[in-house]
C-alpha atoms as a PDB file:
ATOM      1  CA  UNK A   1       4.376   9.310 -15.887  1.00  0.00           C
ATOM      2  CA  UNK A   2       2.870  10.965 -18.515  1.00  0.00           C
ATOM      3  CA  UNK A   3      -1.041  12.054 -18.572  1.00  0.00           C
ATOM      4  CA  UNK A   4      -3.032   9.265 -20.208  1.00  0.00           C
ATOM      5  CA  UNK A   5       0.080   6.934 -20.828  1.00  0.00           C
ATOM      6  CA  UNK A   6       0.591   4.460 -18.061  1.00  0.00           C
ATOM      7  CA  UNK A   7       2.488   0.822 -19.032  1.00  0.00           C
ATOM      8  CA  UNK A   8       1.539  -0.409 -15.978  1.00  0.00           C
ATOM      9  CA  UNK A   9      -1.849   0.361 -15.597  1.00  0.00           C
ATOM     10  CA  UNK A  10      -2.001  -0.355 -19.406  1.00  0.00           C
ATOM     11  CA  UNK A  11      -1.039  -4.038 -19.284  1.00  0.00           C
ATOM     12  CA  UNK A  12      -0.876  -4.716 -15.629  1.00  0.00           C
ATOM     13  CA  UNK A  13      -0.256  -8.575 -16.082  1.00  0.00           C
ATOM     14  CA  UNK A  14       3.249  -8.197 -16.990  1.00  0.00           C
ATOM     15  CA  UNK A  15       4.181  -6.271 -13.660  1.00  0.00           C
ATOM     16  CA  UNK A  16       3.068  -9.189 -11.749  1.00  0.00           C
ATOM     17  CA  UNK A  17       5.334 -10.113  -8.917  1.00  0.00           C
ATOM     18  CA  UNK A  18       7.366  -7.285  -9.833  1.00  0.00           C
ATOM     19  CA  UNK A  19       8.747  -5.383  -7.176  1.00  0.00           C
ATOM     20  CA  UNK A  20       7.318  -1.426  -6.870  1.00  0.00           C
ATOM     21  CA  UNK A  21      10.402   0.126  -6.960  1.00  0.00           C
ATOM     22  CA  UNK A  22      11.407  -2.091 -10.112  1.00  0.00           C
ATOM     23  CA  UNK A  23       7.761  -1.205 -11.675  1.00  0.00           C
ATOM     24  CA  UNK A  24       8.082   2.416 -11.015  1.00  0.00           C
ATOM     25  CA  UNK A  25      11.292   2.621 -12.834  1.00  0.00           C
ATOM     26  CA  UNK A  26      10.214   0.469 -16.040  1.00  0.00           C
ATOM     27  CA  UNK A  27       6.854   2.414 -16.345  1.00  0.00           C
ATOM     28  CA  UNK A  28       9.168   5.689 -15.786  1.00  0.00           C
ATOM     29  CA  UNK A  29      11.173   4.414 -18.775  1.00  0.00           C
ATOM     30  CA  UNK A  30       7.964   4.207 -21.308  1.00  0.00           C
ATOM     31  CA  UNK A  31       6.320   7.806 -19.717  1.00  0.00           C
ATOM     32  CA  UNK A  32       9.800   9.394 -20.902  1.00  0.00           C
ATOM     33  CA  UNK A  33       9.865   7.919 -24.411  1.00  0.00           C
ATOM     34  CA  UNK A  34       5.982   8.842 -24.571  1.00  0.00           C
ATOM     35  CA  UNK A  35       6.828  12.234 -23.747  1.00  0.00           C
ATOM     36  CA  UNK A  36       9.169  12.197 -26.805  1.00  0.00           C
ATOM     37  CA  UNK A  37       6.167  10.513 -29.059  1.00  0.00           C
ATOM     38  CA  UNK A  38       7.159   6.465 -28.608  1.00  0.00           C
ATOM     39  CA  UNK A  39       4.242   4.970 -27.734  1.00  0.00           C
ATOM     40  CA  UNK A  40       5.644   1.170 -26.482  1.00  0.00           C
ATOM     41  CA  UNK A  41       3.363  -1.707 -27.426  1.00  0.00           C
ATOM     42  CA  UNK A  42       2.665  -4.988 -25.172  1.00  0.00           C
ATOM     43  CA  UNK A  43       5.529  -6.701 -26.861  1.00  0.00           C
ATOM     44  CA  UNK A  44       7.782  -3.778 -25.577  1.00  0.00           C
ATOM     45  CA  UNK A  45       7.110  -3.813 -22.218  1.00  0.00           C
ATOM     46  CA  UNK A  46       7.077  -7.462 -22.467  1.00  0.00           C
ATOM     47  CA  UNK A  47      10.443  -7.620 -23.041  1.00  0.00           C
ATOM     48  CA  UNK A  48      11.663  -4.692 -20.425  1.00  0.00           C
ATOM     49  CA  UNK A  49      10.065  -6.555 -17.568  1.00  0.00           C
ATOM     50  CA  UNK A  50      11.949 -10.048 -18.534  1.00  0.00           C
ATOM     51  CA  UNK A  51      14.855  -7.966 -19.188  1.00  0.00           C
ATOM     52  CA  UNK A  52      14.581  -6.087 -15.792  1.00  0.00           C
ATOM     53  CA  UNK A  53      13.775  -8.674 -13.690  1.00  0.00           C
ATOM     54  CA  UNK A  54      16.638 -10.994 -14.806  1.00  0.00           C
ATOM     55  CA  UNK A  55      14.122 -13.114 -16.703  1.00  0.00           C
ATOM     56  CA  UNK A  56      16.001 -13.368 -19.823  1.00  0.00           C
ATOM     57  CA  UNK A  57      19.826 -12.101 -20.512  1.00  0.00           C
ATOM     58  CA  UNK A  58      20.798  -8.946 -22.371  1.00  0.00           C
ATOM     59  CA  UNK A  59      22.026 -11.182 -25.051  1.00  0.00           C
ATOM     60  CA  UNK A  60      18.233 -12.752 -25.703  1.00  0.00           C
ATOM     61  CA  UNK A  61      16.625  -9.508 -24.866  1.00  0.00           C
ATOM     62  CA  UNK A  62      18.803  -7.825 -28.251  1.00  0.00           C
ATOM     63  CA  UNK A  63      17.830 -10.999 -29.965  1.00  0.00           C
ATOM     64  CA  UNK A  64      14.320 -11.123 -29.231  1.00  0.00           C
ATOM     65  CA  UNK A  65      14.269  -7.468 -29.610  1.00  0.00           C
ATOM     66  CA  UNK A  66      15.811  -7.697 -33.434  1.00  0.00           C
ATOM     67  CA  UNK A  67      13.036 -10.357 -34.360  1.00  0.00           C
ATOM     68  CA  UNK A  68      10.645  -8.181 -33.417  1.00  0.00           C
ATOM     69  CA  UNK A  69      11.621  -5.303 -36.086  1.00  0.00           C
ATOM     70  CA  UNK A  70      11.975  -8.020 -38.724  1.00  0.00           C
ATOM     71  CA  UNK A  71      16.364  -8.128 -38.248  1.00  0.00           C
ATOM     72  CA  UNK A  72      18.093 -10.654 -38.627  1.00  0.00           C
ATOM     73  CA  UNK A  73      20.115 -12.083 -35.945  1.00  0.00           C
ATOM     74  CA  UNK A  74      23.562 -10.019 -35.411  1.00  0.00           C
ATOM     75  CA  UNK A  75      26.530 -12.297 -36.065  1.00  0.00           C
ATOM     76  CA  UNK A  76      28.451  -9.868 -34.175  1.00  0.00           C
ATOM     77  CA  UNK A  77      28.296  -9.006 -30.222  1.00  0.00           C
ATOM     78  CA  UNK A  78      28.070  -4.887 -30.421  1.00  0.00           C
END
């Protein structure tokens, strides 16, 4: 992970009753983008832990996802 930018030790509420492996590989996820400049937000990782941990289905995860930047919902499947 990067220096300084740690999802999980950041918000470490959401990674409850995750399993290590499964944390290590989320918080991997957001260290790589934070290398490139994303910084992810609560809502973010959020939404990758659900995702990842079969929580909610890819489907709600790209609608969820879509609300959050303001799009409407896609009346398409891409």
């Amino acid at each position: 992970m990067t220096a300084g930018y740690d999802v999980q030790a950041l918000y470490p509420d959401l990674f409850e009753g995750v399993d290590s492996d499964l944390t290590r590989q989320i918080a991997s996820n957001f260290a790589s983008d934070a290398q490139e400049g994303y910084e992810a937000n609560r809502r973010d990782v959020e939404l990758a832990v659900l995702l990842s941990t079969d929580q909610i289905s890819t489907e709600q995860f790209k609608a969820l996802a879509r609300a959050e930047i303001g799009l409407p919902a896609a009346d398409v499947e891409s």
